[in-house]
C-alpha atoms as a PDB file:
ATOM      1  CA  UNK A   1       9.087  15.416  10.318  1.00  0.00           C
ATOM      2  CA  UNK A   2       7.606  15.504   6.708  1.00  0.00           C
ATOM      3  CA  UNK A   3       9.609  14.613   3.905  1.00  0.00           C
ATOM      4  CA  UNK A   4       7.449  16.390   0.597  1.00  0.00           C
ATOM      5  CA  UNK A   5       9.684  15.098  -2.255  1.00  0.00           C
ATOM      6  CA  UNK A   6       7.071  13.606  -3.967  1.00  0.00           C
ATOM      7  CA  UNK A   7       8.241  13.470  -7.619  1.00  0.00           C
ATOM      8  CA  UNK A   8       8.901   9.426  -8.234  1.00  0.00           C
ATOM      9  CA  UNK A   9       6.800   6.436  -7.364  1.00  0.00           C
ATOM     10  CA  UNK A  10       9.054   2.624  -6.919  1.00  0.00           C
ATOM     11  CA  UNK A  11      10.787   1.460  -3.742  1.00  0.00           C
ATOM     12  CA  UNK A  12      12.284   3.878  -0.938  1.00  0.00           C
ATOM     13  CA  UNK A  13      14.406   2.250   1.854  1.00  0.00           C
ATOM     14  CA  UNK A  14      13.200   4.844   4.616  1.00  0.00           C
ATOM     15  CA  UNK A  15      15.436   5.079   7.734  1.00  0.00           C
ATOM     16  CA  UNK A  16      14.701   6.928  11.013  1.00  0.00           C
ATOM     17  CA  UNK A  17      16.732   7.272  13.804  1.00  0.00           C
ATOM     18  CA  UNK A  18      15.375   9.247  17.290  1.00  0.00           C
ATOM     19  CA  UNK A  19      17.329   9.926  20.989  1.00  0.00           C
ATOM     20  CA  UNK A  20      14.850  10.191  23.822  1.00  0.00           C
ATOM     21  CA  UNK A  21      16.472  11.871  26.940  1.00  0.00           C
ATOM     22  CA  UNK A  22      17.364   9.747  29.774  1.00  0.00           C
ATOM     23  CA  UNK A  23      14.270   8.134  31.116  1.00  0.00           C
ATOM     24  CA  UNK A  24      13.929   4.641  32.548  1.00  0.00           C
ATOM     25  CA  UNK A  25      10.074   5.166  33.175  1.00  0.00           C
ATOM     26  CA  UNK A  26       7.961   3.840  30.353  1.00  0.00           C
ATOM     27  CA  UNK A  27       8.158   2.551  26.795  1.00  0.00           C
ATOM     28  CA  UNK A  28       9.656   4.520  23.580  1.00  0.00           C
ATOM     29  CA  UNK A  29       8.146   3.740  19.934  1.00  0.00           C
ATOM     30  CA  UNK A  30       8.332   4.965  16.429  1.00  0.00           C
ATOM     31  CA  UNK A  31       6.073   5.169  14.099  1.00  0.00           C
ATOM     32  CA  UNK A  32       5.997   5.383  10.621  1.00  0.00           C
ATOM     33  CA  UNK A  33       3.418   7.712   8.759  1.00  0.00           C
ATOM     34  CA  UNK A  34       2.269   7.607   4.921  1.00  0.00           C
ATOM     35  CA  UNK A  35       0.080  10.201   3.205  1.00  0.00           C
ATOM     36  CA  UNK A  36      -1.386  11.298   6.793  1.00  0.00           C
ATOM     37  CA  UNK A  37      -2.060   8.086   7.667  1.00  0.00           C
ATOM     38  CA  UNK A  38      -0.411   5.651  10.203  1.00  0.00           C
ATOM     39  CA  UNK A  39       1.375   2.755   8.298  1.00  0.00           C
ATOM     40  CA  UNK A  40       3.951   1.198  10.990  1.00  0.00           C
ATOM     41  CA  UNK A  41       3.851   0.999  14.072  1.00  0.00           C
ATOM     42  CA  UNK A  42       7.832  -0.054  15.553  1.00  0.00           C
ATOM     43  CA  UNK A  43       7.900  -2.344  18.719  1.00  0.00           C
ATOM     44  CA  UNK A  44       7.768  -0.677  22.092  1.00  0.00           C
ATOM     45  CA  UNK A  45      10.792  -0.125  23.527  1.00  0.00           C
ATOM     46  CA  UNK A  46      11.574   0.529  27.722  1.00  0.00           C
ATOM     47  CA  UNK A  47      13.475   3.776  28.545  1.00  0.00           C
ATOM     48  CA  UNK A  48      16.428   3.537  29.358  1.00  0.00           C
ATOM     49  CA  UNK A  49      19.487   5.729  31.404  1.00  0.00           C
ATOM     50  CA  UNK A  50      21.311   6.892  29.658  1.00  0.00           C
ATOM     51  CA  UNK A  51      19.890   7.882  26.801  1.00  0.00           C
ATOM     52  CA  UNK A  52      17.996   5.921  24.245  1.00  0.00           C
ATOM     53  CA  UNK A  53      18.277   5.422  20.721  1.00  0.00           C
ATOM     54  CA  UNK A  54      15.216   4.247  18.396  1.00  0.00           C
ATOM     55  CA  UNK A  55      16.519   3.291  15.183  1.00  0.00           C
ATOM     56  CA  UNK A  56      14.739   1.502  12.586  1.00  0.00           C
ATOM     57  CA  UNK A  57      15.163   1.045   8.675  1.00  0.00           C
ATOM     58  CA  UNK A  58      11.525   0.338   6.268  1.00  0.00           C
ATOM     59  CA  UNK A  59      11.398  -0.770   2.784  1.00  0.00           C
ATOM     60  CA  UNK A  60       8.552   0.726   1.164  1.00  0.00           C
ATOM     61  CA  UNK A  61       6.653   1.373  -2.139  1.00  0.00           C
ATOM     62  CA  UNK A  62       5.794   4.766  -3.523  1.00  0.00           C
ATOM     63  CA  UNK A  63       3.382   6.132  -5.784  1.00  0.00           C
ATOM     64  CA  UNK A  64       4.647   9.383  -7.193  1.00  0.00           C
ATOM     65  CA  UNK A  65       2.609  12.025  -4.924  1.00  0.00           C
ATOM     66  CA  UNK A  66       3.095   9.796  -1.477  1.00  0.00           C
ATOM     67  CA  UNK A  67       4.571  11.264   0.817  1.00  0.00           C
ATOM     68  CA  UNK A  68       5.867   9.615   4.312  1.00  0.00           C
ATOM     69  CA  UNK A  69       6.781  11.139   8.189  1.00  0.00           C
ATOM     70  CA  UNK A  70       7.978   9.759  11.312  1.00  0.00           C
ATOM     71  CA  UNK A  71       6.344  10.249  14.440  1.00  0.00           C
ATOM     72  CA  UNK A  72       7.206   9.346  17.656  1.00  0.00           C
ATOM     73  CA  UNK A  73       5.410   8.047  21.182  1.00  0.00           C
ATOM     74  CA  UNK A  74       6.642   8.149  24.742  1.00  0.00           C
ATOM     75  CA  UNK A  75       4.896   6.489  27.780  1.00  0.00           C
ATOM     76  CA  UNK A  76       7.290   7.869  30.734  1.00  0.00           C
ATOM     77  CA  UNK A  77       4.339   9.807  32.000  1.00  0.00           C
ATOM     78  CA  UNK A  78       5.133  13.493  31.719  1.00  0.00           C
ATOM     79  CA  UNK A  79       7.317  14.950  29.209  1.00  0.00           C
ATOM     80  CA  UNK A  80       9.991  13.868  26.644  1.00  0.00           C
ATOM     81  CA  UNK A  81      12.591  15.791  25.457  1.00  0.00           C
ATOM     82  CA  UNK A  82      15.324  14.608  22.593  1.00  0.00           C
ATOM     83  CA  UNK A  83      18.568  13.673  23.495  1.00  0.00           C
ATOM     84  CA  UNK A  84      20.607  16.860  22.199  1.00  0.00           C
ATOM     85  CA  UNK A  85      17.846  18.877  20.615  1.00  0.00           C
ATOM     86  CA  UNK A  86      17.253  18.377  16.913  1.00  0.00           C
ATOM     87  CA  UNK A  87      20.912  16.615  16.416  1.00  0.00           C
ATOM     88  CA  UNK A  88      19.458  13.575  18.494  1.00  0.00           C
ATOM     89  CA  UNK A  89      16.542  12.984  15.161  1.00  0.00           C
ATOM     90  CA  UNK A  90      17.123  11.698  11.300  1.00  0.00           C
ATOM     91  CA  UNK A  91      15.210  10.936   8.915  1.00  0.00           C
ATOM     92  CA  UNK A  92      16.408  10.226   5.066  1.00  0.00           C
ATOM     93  CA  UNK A  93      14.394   8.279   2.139  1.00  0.00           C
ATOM     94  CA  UNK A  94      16.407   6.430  -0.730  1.00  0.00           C
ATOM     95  CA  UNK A  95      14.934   5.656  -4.074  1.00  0.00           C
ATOM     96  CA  UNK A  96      16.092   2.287  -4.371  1.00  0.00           C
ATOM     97  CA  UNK A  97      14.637   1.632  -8.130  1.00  0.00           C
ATOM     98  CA  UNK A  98      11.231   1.158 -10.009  1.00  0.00           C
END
């Protein structure tokens, strides 16, 4: 889930949120991507029933060009799906200053 606004470099509070479907088989992690490349890896989390939440918050610094994503991993041995499709996943970047 790419975020390609790549126009200032300084600090970005990143935030992330993610719904897994009900599951209590397995752990639940996200993971936080920067140019490509992983940069953070969140705690594991167990699945839970009813659904779970991931949410987790990053303050990071920028150069102008870097971009960042979120992934995600699931461990309940087959697949996955979001809670409520694509309304279950956000993802917003703040420019918090130089």
């Amino acid at each position: 889930f790419p975020s390609h606004d790549t126009g200032k470099g300084g600090k970005y509070l990143i935030h992330g949120t993610m719904t897994f479907d009900n599951s209590t088989t397995g752990t639940r992690a996200m993971l936080l991507y920067k140019n490509g490349s992983q940069y953070y890896y969140g705690p594991s989390i167990m699945g839970a029933n009813p659904a779970f939440q991931a949410d987790y918050t990053w303050i990071v610094s920028a150069a102008a060009g870097d971009y960042y994503e979120l992934g995600f991993r699931q461990a309940s041995g087959g697949n996955l799906d979001m809670f409520g499709g694509e309304s279950g996943l956000s993802f917003e970047a703040i420019y918090l200053g130089a």
